[in-house]
Protein backbone atom coordinates (compact mmCIF):
# COMPACT_ATOMS: atom_id res chain seq x y z
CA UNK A 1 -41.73 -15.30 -10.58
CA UNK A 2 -40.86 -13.06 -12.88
CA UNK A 3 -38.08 -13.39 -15.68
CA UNK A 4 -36.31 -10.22 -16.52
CA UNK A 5 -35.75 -10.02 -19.99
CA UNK A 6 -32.45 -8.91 -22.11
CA UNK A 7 -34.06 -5.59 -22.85
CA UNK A 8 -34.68 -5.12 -18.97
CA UNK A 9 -30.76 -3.85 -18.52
CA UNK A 10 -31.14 -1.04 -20.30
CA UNK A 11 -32.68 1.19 -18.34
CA UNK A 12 -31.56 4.12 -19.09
CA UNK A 13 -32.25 3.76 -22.58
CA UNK A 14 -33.02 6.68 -24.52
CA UNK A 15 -36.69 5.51 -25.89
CA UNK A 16 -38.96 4.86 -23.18
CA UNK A 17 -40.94 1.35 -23.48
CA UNK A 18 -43.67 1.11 -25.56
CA UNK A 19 -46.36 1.22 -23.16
CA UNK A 20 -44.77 4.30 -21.76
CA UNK A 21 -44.64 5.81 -25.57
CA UNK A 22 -47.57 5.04 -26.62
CA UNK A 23 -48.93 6.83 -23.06
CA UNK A 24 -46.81 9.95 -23.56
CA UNK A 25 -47.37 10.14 -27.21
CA UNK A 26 -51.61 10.61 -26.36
CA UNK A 27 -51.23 12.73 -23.31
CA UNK A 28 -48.54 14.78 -24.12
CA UNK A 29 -49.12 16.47 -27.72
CA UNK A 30 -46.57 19.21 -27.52
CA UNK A 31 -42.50 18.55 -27.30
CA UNK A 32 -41.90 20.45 -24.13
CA UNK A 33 -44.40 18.01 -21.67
CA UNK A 34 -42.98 15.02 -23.82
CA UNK A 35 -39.52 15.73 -23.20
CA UNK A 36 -41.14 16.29 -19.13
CA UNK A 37 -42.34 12.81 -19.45
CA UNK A 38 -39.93 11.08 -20.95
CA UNK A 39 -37.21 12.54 -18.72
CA UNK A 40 -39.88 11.38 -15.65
CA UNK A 41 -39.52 7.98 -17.60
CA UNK A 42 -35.42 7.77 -17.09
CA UNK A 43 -35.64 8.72 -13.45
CA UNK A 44 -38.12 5.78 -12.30
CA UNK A 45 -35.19 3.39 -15.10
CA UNK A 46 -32.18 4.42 -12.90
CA UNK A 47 -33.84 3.71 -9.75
CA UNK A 48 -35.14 0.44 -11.16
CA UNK A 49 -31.65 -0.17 -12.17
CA UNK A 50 -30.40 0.72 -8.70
CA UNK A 51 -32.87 -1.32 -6.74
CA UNK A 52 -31.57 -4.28 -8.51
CA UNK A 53 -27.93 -3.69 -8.38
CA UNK A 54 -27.29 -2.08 -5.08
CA UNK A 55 -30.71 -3.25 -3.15
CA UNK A 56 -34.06 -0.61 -2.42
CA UNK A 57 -32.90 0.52 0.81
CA UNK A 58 -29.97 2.29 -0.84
CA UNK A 59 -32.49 3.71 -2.75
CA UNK A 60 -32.03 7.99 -2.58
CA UNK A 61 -33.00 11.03 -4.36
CA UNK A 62 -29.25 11.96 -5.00
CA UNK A 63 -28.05 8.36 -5.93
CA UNK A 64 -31.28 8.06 -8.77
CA UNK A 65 -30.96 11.73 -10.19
CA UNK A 66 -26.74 10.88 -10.65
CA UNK A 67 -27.59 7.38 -12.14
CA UNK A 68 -30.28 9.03 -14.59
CA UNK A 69 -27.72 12.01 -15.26
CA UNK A 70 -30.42 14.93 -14.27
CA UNK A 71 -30.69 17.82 -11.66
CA UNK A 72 -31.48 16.45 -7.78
CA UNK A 73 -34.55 18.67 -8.12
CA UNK A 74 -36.39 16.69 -11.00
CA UNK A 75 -36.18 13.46 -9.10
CA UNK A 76 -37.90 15.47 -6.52
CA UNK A 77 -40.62 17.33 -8.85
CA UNK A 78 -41.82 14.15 -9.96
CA UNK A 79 -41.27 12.04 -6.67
CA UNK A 80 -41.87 14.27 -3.68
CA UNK A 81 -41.11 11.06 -1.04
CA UNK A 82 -38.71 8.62 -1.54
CA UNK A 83 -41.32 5.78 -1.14
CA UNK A 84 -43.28 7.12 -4.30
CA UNK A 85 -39.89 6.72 -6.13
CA UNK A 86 -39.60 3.37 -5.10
CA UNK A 87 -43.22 2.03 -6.02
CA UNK A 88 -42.93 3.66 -9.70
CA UNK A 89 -39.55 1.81 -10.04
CA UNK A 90 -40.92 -1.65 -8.41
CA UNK A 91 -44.32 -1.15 -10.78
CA UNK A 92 -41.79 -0.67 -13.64
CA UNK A 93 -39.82 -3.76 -13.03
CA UNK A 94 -42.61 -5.58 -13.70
CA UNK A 95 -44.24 -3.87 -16.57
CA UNK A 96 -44.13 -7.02 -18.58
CA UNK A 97 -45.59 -9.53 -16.00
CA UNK A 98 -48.39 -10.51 -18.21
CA UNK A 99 -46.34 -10.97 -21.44
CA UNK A 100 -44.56 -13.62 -19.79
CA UNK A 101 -47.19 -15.11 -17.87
CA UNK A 102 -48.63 -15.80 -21.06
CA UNK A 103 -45.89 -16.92 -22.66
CA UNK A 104 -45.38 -19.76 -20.25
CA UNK A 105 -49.24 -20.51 -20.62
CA UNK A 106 -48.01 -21.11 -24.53
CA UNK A 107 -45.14 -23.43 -23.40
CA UNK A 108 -47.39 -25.74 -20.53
CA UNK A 109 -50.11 -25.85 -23.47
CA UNK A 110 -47.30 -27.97 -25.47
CA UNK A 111 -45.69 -29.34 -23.25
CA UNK A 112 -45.19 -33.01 -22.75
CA UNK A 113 -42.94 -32.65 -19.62
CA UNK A 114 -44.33 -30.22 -17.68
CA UNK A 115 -41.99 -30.93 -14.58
CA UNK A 116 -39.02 -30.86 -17.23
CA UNK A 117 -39.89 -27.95 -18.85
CA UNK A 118 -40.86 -25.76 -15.57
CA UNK A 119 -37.53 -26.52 -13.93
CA UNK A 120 -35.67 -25.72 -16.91
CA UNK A 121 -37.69 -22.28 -16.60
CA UNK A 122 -36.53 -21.74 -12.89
CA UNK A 123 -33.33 -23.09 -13.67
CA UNK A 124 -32.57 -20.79 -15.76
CA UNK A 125 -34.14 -17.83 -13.85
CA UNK A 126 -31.84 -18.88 -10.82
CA UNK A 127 -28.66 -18.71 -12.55
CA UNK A 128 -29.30 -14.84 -13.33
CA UNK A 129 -28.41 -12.88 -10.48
CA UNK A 130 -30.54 -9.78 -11.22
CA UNK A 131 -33.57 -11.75 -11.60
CA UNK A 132 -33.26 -13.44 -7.94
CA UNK A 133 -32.47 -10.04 -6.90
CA UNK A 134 -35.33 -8.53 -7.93
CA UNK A 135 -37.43 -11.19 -6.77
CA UNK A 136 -36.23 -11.24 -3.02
CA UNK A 137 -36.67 -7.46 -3.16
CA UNK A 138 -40.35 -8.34 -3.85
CA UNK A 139 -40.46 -10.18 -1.16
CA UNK A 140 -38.87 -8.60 1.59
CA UNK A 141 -40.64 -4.93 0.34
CA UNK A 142 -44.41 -5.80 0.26
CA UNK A 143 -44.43 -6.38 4.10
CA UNK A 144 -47.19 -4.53 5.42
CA UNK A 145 -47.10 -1.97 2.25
CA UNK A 146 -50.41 -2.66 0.36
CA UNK A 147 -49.51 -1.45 -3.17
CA UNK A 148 -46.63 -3.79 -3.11
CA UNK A 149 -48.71 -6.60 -1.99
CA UNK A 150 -50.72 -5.76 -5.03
CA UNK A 151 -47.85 -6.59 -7.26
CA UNK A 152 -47.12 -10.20 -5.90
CA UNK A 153 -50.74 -10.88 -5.88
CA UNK A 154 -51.33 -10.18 -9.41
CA UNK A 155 -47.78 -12.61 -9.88
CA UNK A 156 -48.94 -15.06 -7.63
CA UNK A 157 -52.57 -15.26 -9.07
CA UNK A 158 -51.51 -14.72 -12.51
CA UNK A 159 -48.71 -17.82 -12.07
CA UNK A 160 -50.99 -20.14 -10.15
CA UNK A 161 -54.04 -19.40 -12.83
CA UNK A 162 -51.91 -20.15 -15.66
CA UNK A 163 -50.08 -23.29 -14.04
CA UNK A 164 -53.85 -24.51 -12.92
CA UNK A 165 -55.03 -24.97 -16.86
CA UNK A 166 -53.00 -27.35 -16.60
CA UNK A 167 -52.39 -28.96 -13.86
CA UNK A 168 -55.33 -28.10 -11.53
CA UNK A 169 -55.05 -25.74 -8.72
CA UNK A 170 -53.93 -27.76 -5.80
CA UNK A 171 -50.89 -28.42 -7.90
CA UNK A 172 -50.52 -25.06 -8.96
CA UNK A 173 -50.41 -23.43 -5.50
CA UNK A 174 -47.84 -25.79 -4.42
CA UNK A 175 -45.78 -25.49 -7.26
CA UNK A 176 -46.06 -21.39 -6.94
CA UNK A 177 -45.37 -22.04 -3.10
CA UNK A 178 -42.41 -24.12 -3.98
CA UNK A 179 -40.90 -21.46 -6.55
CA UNK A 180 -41.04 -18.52 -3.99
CA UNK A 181 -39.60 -20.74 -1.55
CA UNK A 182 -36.10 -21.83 -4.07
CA UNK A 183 -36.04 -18.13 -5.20
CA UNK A 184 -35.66 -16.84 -1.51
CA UNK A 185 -33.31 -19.21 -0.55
CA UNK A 186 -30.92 -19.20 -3.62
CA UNK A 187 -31.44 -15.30 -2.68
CA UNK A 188 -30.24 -16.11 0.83
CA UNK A 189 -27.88 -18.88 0.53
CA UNK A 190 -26.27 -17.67 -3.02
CA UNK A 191 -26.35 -21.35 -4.47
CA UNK A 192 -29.48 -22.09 -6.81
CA UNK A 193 -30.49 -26.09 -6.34
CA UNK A 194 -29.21 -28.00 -9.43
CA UNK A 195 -31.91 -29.09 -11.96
CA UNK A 196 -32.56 -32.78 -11.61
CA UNK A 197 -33.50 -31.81 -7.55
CA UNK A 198 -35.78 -29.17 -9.45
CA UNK A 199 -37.40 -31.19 -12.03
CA UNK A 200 -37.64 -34.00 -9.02
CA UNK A 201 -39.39 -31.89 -6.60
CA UNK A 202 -41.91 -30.43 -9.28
CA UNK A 203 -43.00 -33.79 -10.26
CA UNK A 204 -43.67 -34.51 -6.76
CA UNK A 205 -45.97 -31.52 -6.51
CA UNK A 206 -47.94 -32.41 -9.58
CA UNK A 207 -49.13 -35.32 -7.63
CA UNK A 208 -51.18 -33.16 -5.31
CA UNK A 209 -54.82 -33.37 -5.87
CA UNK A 210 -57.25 -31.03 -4.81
C-alpha cells in the first residue's frame, strides 16, 4: 500500500526530488547534461502524473511530451519504447516506499490500538482517489511483467515485515492480503468500506496465529 504524499501532485515541479538531485548533481558536473537530466526528470513526472489521472494504457509519447511541455522527440531520446516510459514513471511513483514503510513501523511501535490505528491509515488512503488509482494500476500492470512484480514485492515484503514486528507474520500476511483486497475493490466498486467494518475486520486478522 502505498500513501501518496501532498508533494506527490506536483509533478511537474521545477526541482527534481532529492534523490534525483542529489544523483544529477554527482553525475552530471557541467550545466548542459544537468539541464539533459533534469528535463529527463519532468518527462518520467508528466507520465507519472498521467498514469494516475487518465490510467497507463493511455499512456503515449505525444500525450507525456505535451503534459511535460517539451519536443515529441525528447520523450523519445530518453524512452525509445513506450514500455520503458512507463516503468521509469511506475518506479517513480514509488520513490518514497521505504520512507513510509518506516514511518508506519514508528506508529505500530506506539501504538496501543493497532487495529484502530491501521484502519484509520487505510481509511484515509481510501478516501484519496489518486492513491487507489495508483494502487489498482499496480495491480493490474505487474501481470506477467517481471520488473513490475519487483515493485509490489518489495511493497508487499516491506509491509508484511514491518506489520510482523509486531504482530507476527501469520497476522501480517493476512492483514497485507486483506489491504490489497479493500484497495482493489474500492478501485472497482468506487465506494471505500466505512471504518468501524475496517477496524472490525483487522482485529479479526490479528487473531491469526502462525
Amino acid at each position: 500500500m502505498i500513501i501518496q504524499k501532498e508533494t506527490t501532485a506536483t509533478y511537474l515541479d521545477e526541482t527534481p526530488h532529492s534523490y534525483v538531485q542529489s544523483y544529477i548533481t554527482m553525475s552530471y558536473p557541467n550545466k548542459l547534461a544537468m539541464k539533459s537530466a533534469k528535463r529527463k526528470e519532468i518527462i518520467i513526472a508528466a507520465a507519472a502524473k498521467i498514469i494516475v489521472e487518465d490510467g497507463i494504457n493511455t499512456l503515449t509519447h505525444r500525450k507525456v511530451a505535451e503534459a511535460a511541455n517539451v519536443p515529441l522527440g525528447s520523450t523519445t531520446q530518453y524512452f525509445a519504447s513506450i514500455d520503458a516510459l512507463k516503468l521509469a514513471a511506475l518506479h517513480y511513483l514509488v520513490n518514497d516506499i521505504d520512507a513510509q514503510i518506516q514511518e508506519y513501523a514508528t506508529m505500530l511501535a506506539k501504538s496501543q490500538d493497532i487495529a484502530k490505528d491501521l484502519s484509520n491509515i487505510l481509511s484515509a488512503y481510501l478516501s484519496n482517489t489518486k492513491n487507489v488509482r495508483v494502487e489498482a494500476t499496480f495491480q493490474m500492470s505487474d501481470l506477467g511483467n517481471p520488473e513490475l512484480q519487483a515493485i509490489t514485492r518489495h511493497w508487499h515484503d516491506s509491509l508484511v515485515d514491518t506489520l510482523a514486528a509486531r504482530i507476527g507474520h501469520a497476522s501480517a500476511e493476512s492483514i497485507s492480503l486483506f489491504i490489497d483486497g479493500v484497495i482493489f475493490q474500492t478501485a472497482t466498486l468506487g465506494v471505500a468500506p466505512n471504518k468501524a467494518l475496517l477496524a472490525s475486520s483487522i482485529a479479526k486478522l490479528l487473531e491469526v496465529r502462525e
